[in-house]
N, C-alpha and C. Protein backbone atom coordinates (compact mmCIF):
# COMPACT_ATOMS: atom_id res chain seq x y z
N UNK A 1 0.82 -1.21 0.00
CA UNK A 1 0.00 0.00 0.00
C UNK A 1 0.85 1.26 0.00
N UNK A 2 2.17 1.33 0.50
CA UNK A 2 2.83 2.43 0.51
C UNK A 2 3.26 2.54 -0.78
N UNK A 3 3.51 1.94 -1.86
CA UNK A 3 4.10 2.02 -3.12
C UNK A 3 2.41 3.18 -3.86
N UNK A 4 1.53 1.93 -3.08
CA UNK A 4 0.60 2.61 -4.35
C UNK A 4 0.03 4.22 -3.86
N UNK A 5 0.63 4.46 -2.63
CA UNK A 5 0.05 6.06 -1.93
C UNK A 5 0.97 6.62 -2.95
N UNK A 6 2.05 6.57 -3.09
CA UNK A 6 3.54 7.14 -3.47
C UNK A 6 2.96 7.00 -5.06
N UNK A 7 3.09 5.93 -5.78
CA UNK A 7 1.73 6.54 -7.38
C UNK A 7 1.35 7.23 -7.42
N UNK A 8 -0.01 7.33 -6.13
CA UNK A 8 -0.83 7.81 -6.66
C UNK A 8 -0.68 8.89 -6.87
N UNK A 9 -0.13 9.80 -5.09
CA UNK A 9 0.81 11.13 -4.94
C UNK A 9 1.33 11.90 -5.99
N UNK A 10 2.24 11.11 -6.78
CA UNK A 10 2.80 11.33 -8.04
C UNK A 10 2.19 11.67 -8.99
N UNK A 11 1.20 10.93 -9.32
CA UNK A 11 0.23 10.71 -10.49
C UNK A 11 -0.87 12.62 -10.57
N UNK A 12 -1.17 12.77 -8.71
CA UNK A 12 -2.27 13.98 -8.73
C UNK A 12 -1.45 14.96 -8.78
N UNK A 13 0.10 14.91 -8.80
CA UNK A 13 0.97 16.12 -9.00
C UNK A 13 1.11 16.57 -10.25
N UNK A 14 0.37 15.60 -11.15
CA UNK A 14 0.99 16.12 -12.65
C UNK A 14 -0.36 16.57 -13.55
N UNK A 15 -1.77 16.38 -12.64
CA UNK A 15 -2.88 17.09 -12.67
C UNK A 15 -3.48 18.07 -12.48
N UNK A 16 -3.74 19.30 -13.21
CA UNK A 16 -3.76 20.99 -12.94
C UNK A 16 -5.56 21.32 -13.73
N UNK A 17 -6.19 19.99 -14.31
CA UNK A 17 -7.51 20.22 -14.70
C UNK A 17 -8.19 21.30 -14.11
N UNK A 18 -8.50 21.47 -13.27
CA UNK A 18 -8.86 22.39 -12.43
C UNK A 18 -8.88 23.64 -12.74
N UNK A 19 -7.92 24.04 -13.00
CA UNK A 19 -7.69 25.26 -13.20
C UNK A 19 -7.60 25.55 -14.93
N UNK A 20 -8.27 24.52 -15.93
CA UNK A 20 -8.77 24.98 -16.72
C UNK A 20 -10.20 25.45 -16.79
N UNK A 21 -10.71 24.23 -15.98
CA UNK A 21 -12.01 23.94 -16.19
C UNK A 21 -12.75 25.04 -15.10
N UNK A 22 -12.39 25.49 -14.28
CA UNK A 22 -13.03 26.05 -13.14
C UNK A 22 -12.78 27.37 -13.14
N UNK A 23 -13.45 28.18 -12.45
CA UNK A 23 -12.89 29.79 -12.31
C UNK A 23 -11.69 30.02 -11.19
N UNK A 24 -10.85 29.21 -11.11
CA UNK A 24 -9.66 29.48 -9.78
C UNK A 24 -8.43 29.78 -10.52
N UNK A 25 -7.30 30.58 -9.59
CA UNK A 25 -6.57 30.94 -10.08
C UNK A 25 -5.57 30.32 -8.91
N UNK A 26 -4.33 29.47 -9.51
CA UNK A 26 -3.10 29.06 -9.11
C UNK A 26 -2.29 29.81 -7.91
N UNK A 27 -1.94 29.29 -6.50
CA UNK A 27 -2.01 30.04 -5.65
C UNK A 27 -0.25 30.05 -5.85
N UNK A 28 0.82 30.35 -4.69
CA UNK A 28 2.05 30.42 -4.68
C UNK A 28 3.03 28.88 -4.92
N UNK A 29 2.20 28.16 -4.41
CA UNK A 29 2.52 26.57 -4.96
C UNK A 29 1.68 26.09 -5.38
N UNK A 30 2.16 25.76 -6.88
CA UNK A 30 1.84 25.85 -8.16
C UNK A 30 1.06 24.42 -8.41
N UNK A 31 1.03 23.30 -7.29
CA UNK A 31 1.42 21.99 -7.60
C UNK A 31 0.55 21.06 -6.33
N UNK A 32 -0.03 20.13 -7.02
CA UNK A 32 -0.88 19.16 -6.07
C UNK A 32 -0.10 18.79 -5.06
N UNK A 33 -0.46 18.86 -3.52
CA UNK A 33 0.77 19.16 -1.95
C UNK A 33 0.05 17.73 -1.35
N UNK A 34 0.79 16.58 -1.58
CA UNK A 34 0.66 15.64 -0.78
C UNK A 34 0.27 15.53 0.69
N UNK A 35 0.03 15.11 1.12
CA UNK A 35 -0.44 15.44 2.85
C UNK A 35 0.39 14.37 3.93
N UNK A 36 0.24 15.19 4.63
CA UNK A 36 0.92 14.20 5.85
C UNK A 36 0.68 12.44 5.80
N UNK A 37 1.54 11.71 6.17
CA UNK A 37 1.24 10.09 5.81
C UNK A 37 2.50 9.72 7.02
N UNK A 38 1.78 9.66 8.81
CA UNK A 38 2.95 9.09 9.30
C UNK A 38 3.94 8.23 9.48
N UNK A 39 4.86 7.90 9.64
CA UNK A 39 5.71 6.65 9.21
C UNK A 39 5.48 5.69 10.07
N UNK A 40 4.93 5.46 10.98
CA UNK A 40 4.09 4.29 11.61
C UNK A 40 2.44 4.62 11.38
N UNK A 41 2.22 5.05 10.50
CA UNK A 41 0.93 4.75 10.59
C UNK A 41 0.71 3.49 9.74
N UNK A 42 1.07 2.75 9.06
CA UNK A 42 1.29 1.69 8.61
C UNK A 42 1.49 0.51 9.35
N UNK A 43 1.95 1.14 10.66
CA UNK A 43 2.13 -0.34 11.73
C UNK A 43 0.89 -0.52 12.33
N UNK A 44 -0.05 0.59 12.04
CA UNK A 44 -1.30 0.68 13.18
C UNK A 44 -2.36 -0.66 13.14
N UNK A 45 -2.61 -1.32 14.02
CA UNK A 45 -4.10 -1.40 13.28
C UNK A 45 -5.30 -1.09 13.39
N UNK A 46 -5.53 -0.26 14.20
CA UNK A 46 -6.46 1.41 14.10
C UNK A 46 -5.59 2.35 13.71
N UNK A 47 -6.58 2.65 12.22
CA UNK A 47 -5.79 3.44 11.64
C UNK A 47 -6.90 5.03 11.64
N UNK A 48 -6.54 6.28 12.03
CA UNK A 48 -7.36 7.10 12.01
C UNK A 48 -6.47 8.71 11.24
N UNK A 49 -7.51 9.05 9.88
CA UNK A 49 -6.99 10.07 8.83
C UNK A 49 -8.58 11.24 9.11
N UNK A 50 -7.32 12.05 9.10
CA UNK A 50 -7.91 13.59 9.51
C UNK A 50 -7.87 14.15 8.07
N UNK A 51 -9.08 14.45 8.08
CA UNK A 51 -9.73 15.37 6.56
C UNK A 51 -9.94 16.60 6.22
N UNK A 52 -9.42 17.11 5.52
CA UNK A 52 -9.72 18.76 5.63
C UNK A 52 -10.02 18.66 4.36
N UNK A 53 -9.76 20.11 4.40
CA UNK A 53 -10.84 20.90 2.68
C UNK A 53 -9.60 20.71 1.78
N UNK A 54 -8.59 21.59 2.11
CA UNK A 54 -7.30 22.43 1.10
C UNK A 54 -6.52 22.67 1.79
N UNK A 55 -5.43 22.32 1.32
CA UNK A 55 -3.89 23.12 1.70
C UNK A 55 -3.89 24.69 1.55
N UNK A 56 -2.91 25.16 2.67
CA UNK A 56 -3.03 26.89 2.47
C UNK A 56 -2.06 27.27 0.93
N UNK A 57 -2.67 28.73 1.00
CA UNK A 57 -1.77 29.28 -0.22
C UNK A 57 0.04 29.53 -0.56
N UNK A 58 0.68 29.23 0.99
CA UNK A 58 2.14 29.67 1.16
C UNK A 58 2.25 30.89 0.80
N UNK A 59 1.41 31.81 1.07
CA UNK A 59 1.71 33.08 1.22
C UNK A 59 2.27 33.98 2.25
N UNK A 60 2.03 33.71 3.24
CA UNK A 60 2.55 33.81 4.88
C UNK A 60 3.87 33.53 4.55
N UNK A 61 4.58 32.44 4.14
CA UNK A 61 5.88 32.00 4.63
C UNK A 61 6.47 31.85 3.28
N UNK A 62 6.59 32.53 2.85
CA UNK A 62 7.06 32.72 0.88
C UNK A 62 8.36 31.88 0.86
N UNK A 63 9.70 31.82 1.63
CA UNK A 63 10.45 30.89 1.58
C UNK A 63 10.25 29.49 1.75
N UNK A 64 9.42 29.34 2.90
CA UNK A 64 9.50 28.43 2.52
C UNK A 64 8.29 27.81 1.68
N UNK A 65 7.27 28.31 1.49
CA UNK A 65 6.47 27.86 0.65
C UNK A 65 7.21 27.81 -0.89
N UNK A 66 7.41 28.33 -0.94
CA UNK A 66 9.10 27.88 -2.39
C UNK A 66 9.71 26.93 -2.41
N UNK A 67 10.17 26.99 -0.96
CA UNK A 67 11.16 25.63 -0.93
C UNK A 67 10.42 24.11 -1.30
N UNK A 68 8.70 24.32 -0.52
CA UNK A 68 8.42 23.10 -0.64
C UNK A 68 7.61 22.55 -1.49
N UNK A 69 7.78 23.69 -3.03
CA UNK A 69 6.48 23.97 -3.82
C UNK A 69 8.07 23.03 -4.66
N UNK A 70 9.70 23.47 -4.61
CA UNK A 70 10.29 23.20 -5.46
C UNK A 70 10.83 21.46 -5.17
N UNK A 71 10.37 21.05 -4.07
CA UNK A 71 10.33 19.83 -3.34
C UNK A 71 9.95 18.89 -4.18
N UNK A 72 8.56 19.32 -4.20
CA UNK A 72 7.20 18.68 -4.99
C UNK A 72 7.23 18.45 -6.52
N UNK A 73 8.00 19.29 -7.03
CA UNK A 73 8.39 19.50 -7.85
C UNK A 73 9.28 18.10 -8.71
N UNK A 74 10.52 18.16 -7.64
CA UNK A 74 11.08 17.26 -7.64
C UNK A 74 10.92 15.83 -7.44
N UNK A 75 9.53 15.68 -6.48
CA UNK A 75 8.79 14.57 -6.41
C UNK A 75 8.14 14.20 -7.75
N UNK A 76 7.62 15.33 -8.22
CA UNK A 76 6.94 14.72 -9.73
C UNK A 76 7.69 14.23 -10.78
N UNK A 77 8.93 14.34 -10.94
CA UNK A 77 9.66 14.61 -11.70
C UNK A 77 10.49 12.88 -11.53
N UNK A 78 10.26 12.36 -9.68
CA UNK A 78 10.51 10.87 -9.68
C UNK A 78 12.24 11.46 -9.16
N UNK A 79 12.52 12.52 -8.65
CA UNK A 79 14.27 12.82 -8.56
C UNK A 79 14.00 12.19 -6.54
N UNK A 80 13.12 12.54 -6.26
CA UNK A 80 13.12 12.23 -4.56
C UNK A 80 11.65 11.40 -4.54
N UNK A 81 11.62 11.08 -2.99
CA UNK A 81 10.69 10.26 -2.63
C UNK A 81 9.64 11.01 -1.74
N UNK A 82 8.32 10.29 -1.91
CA UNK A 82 6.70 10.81 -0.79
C UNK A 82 7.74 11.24 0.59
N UNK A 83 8.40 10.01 1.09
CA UNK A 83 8.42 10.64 2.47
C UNK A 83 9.62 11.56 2.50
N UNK A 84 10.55 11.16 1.33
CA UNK A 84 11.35 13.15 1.65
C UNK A 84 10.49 14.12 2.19
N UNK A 85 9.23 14.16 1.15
CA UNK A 85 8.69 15.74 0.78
C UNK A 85 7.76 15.60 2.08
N UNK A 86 7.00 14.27 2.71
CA UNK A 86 6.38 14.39 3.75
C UNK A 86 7.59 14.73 5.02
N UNK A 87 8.83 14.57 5.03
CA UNK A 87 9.76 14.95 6.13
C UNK A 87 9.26 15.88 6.30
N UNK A 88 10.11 16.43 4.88
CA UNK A 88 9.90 18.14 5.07
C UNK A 88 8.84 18.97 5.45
N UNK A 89 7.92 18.19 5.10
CA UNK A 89 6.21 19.05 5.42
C UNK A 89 6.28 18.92 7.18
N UNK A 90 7.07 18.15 7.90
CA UNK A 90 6.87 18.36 9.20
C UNK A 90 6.99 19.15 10.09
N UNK A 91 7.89 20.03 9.12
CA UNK A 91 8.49 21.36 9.81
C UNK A 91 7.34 22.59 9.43
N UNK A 92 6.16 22.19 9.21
CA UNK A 92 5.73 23.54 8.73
C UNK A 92 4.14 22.65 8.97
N UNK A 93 3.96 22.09 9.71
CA UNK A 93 2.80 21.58 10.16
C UNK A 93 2.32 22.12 11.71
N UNK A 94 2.57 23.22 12.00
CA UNK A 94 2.23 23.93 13.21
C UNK A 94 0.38 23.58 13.67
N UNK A 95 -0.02 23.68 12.33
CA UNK A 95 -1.78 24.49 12.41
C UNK A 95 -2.19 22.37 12.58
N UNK A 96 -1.31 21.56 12.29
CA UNK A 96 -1.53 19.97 12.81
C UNK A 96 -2.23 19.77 14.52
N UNK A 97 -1.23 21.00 15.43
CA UNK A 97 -1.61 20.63 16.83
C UNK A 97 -2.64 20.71 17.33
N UNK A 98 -3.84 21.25 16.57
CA UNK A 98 -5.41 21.52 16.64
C UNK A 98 -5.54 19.90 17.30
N UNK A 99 -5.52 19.02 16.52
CA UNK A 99 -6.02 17.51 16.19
C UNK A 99 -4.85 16.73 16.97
N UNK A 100 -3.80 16.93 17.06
CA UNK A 100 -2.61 15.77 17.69
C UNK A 100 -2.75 16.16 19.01
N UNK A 101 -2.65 17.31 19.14
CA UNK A 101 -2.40 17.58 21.20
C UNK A 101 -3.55 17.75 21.66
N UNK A 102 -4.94 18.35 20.67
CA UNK A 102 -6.28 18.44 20.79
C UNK A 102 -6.48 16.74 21.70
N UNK A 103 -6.75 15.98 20.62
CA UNK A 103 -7.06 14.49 20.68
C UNK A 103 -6.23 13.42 21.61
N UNK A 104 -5.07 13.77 21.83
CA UNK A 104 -3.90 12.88 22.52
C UNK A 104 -3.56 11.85 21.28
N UNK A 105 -3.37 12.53 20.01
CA UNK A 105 -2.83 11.24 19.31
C UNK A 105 -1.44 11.40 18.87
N UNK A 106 -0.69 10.60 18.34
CA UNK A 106 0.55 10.67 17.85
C UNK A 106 1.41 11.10 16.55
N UNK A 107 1.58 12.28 15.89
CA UNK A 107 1.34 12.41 14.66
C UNK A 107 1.73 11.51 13.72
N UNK A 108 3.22 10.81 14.39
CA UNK A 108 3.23 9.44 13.70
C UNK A 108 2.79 8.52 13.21
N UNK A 109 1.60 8.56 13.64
CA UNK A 109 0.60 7.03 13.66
C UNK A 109 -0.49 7.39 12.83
N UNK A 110 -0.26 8.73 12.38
CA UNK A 110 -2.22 9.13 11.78
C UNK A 110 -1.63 9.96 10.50
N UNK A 111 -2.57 10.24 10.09
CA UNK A 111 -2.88 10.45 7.98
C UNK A 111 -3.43 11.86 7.97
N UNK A 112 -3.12 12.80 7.21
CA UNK A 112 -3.66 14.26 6.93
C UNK A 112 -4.32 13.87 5.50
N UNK A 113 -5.36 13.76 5.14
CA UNK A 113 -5.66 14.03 3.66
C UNK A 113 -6.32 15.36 3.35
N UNK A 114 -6.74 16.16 2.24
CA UNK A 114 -7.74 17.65 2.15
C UNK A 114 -8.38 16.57 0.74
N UNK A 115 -9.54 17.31 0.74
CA UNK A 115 -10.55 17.16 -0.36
C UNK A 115 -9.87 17.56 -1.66
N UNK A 116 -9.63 18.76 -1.44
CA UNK A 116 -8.74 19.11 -3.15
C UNK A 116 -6.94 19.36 -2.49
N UNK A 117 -6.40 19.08 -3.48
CA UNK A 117 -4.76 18.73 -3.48
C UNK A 117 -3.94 20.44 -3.85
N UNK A 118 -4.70 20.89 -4.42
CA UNK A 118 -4.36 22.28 -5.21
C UNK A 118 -4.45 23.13 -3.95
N UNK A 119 -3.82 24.67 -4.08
CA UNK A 119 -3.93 25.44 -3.47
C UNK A 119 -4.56 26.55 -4.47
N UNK A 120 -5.59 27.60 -3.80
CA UNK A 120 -5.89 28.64 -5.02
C UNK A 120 -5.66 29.91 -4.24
N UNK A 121 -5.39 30.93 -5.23
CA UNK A 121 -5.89 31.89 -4.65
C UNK A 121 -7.02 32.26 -3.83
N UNK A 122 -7.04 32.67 -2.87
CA UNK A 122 -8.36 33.54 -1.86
C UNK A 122 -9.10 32.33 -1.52
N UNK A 123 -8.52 30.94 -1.54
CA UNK A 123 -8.93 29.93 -1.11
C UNK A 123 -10.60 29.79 -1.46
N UNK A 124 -10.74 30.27 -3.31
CA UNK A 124 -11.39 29.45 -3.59
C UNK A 124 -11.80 27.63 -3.96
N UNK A 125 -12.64 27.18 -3.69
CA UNK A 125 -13.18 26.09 -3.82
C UNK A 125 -14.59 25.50 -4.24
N UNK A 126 -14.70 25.54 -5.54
CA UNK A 126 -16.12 25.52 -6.17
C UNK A 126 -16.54 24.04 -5.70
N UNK A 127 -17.69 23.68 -5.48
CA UNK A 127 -18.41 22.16 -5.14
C UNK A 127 -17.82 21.55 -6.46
N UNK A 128 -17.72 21.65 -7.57
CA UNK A 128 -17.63 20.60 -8.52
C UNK A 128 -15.70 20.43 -8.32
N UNK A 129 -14.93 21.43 -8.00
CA UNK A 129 -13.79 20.87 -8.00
C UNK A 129 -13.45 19.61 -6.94
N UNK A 130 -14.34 19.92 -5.96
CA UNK A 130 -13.68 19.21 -4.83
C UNK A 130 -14.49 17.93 -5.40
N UNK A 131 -15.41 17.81 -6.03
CA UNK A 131 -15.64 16.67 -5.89
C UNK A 131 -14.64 15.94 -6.95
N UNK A 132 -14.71 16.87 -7.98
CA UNK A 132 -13.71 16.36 -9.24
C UNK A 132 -12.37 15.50 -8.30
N UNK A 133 -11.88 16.21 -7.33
CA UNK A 133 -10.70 16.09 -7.13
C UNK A 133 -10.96 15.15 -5.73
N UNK A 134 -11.71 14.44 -5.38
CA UNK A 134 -12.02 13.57 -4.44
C UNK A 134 -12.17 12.22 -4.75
N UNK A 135 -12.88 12.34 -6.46
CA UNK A 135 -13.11 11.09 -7.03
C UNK A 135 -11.64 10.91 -8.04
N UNK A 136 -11.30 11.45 -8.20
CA UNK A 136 -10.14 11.32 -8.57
C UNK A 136 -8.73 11.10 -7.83
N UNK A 137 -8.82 12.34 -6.99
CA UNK A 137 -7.19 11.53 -6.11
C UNK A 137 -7.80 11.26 -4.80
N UNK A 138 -8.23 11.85 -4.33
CA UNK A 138 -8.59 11.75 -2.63
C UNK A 138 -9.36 10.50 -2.22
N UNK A 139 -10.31 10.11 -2.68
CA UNK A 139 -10.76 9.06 -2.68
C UNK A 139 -10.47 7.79 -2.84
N UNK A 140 -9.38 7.38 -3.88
CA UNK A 140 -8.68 6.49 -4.00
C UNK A 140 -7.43 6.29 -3.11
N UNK A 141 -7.03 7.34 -2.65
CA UNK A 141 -6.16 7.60 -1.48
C UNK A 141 -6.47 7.24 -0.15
N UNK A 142 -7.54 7.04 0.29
CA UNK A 142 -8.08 6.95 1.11
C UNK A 142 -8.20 5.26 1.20
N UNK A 143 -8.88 4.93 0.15
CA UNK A 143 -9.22 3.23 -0.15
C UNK A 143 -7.76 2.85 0.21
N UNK A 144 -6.58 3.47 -0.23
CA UNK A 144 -4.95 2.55 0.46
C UNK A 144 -4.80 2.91 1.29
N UNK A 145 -5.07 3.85 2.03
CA UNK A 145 -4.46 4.08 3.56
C UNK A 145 -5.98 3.14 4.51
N UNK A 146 -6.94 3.17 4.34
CA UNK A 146 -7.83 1.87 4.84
C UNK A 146 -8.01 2.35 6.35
N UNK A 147 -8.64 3.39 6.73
CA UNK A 147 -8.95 4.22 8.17
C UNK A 147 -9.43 3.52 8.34
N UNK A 148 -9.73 3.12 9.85
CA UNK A 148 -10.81 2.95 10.53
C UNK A 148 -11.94 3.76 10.82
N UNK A 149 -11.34 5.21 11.19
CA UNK A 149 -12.06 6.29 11.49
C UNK A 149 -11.20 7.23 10.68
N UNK A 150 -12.33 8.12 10.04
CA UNK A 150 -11.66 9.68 9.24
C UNK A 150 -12.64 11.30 10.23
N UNK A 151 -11.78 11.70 10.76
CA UNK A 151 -12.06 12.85 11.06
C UNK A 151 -12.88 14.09 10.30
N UNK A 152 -13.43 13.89 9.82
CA UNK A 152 -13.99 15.43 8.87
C UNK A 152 -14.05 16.63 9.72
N UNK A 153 -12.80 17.04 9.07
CA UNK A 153 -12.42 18.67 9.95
C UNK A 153 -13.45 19.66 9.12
N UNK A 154 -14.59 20.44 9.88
CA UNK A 154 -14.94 21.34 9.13
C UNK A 154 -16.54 20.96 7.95
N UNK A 155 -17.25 21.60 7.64
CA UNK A 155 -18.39 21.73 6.96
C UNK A 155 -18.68 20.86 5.04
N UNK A 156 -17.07 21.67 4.49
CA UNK A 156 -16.84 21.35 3.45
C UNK A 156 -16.45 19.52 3.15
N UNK A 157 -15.58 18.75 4.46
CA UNK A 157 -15.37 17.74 4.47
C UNK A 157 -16.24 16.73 4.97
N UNK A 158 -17.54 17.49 5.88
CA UNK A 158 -18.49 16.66 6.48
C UNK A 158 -19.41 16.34 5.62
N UNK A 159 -19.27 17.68 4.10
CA UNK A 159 -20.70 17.31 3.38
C UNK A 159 -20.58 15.98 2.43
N UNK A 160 -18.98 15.27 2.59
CA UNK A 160 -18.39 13.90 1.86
C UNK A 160 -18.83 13.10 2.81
N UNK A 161 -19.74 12.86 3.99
CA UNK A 161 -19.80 11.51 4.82
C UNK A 161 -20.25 10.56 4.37
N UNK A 162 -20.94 10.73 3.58
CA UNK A 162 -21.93 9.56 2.36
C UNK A 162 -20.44 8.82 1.65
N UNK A 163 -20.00 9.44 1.10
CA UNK A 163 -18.78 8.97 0.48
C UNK A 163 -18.02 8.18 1.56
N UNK A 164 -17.95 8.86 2.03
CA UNK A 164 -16.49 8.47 3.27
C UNK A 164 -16.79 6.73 3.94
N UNK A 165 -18.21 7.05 4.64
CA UNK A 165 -18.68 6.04 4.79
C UNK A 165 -18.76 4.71 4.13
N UNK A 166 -18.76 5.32 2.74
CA UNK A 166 -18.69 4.14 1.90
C UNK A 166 -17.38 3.25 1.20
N UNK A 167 -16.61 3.79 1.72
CA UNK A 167 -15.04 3.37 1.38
C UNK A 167 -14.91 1.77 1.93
N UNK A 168 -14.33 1.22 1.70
CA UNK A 168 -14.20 -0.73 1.43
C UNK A 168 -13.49 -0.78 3.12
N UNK A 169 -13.09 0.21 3.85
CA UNK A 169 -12.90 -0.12 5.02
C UNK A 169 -14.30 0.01 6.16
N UNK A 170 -14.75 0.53 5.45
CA UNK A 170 -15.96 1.15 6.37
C UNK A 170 -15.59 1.55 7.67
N UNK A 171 -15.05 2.99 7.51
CA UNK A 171 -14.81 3.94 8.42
C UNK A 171 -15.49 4.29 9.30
N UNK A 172 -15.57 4.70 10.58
CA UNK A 172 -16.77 5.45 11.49
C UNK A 172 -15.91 6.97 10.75
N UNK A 173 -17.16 8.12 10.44
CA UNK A 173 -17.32 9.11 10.39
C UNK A 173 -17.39 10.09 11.61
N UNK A 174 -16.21 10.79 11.66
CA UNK A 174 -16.88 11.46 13.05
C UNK A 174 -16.61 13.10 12.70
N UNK A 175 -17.29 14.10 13.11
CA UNK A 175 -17.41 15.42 12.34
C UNK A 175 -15.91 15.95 13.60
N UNK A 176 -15.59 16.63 13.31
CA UNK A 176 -15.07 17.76 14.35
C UNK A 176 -14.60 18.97 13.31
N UNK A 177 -14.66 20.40 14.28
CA UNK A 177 -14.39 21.47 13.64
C UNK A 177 -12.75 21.45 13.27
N UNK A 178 -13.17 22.62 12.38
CA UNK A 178 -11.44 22.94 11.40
C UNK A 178 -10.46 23.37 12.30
N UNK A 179 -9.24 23.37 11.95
CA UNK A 179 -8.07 24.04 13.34
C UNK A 179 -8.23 25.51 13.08
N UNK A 180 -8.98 26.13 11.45
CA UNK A 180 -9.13 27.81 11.67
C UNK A 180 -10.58 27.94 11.49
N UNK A 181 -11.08 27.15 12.76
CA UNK A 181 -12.78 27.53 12.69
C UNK A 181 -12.79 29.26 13.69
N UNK A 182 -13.69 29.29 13.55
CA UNK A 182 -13.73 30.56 14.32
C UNK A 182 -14.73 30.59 15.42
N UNK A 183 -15.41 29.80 15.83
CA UNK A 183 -16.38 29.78 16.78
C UNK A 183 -15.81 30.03 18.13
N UNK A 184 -14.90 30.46 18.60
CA UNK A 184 -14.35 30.51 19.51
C UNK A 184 -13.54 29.38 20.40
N UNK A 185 -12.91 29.54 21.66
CA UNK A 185 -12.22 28.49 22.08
C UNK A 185 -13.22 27.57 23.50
N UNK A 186 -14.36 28.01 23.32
CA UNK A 186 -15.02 27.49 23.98
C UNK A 186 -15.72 26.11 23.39
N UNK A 187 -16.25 26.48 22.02
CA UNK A 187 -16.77 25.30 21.16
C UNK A 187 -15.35 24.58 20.57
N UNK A 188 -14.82 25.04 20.22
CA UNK A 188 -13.13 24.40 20.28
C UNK A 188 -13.18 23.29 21.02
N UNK A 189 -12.86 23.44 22.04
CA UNK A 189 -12.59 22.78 23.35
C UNK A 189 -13.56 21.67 23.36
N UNK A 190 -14.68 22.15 23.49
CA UNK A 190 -16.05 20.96 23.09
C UNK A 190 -16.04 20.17 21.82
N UNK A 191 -15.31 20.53 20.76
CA UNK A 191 -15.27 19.40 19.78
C UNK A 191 -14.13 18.72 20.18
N UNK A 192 -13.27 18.79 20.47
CA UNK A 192 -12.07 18.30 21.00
C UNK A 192 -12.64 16.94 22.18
N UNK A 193 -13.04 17.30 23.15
CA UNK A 193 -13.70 16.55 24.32
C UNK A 193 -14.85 15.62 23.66
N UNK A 194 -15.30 16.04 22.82
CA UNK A 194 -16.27 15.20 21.93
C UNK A 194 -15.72 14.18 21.08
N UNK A 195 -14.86 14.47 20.29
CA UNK A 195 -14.24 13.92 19.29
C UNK A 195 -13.40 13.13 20.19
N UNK A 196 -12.27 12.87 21.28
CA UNK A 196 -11.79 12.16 22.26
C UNK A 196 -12.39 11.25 22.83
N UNK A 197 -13.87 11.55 23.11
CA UNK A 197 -14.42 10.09 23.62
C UNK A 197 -15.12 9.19 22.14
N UNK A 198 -15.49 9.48 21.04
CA UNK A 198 -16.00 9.37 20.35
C UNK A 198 -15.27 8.06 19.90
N UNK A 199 -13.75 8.83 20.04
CA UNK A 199 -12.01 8.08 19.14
C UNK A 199 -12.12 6.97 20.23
N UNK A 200 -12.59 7.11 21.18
CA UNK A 200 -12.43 6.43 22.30
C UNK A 200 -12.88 4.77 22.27
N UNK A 201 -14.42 5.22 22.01
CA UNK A 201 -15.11 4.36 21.79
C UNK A 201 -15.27 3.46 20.62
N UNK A 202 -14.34 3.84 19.85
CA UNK A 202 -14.41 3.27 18.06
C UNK A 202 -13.03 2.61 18.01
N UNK A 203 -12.16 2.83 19.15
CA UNK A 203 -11.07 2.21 19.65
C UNK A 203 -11.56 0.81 20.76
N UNK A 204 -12.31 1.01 21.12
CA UNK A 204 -12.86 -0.34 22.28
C UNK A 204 -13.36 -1.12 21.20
N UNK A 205 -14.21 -0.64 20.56
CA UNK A 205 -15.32 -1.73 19.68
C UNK A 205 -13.96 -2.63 18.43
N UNK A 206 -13.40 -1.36 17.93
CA UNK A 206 -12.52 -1.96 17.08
C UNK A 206 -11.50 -3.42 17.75
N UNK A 207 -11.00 -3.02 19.46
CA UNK A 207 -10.44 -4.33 19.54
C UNK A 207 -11.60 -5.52 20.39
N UNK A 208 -12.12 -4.69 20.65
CA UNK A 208 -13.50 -5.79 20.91
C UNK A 208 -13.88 -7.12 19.74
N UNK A 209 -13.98 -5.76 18.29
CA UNK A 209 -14.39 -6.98 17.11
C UNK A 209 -13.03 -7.72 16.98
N UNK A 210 -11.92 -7.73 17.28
CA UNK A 210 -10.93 -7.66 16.71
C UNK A 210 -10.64 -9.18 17.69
């Protein structure tokens, strides 16, 4: 399964449809941004992948959003490997601690995927791209990494539960808010405490069936 994440990875980097077909415009990295894939999460056998919408624009951090736009680059191209470019993404995964120190999990052990792979300007995201780009890379991405449970961070990733649900692992679905929701740190806190016993319980049953 790690060969075929590392395909597929490859394969949605050299895909820019999107941005013919749609009204979005190409953000500072230019290029479909693989997502986190921890290096024991492969040993797990509860396996649990956190879902978001989109990668940010690398506008904030212009060096290094360069550096890791020219990374990716190099990934497509077959010169380096997924987990080089996932190393490197570790250093710039700050907005991750929502969900790892939120939840008590290990970032090692767990999966980042987003609905669309692209970054756009002003962080548009039309309904038909994401789906374009769900049934196409995200979705099949998902079928090899084989969750038990997928997190849907946020509104845009919860409105895929029909989908999600239906993946050949048959995932428990569980909603929790985005790490830049804005509802304050009070409902914060409450999806967090929610989502913890939730993980909790989908962790008992899993070695229960098991």
């Amino acid at each position: 399964m790690k060969r075929e994440c590392e395909d597929l990875a490859r394969a949605a980097t050299n895909c820019r449809e999107c941005f013919t077909l749609e009204k979005v415009t190409a953000a500072r990295i230019d290029v479909a941004q693989p997502l986190w894939i921890g290096p024991k999460y492969w040993t797990r056998l509860f396996r649990v992948v956190i879902l978001m919408c989109n990668p940010g624009q690398g506008s904030r951090h212009a060096a290094w959003a360069d550096e890791v736009c020219g990374l990716i680059h190099q990934f497509r191209k077959g010169a380096v490997s997924l987990r080089t470019v996932l190393d490197h993404q570790r250093d710039g995964m700050d907005w991750s601690k929502y969900y790892i120190e939120g939840l008590l999990l290990d970032r090692d052990e767990v999966a980042f995927a987003n609905l669309a792979w692209c970054a756009t300007e002003d962080n548009v995201y039309p309904g038909t791209m994401l789906r374009r780009c769900f049934e196409r890379h995200t979705g099949p991405l998902l079928e090899r990494l084989r969750p038990n449970v997928v997190l849907a961070a946020g509104s845009k990733a919860q409105a895929f539960e029909r989908d999600l649900s239906e993946l050949s692992s048959k995932p428990r679905v569980i909603p929790i808010l985005h790490h830049a929701h804005r509802q304050g740190r009070v409902a914060g806190q409450r999806s967090l405490t929610r989502v913890r016993s939730a993980l909790e319980k989908a962790r008992t049953k899993f070695r229960h069936a098991g």
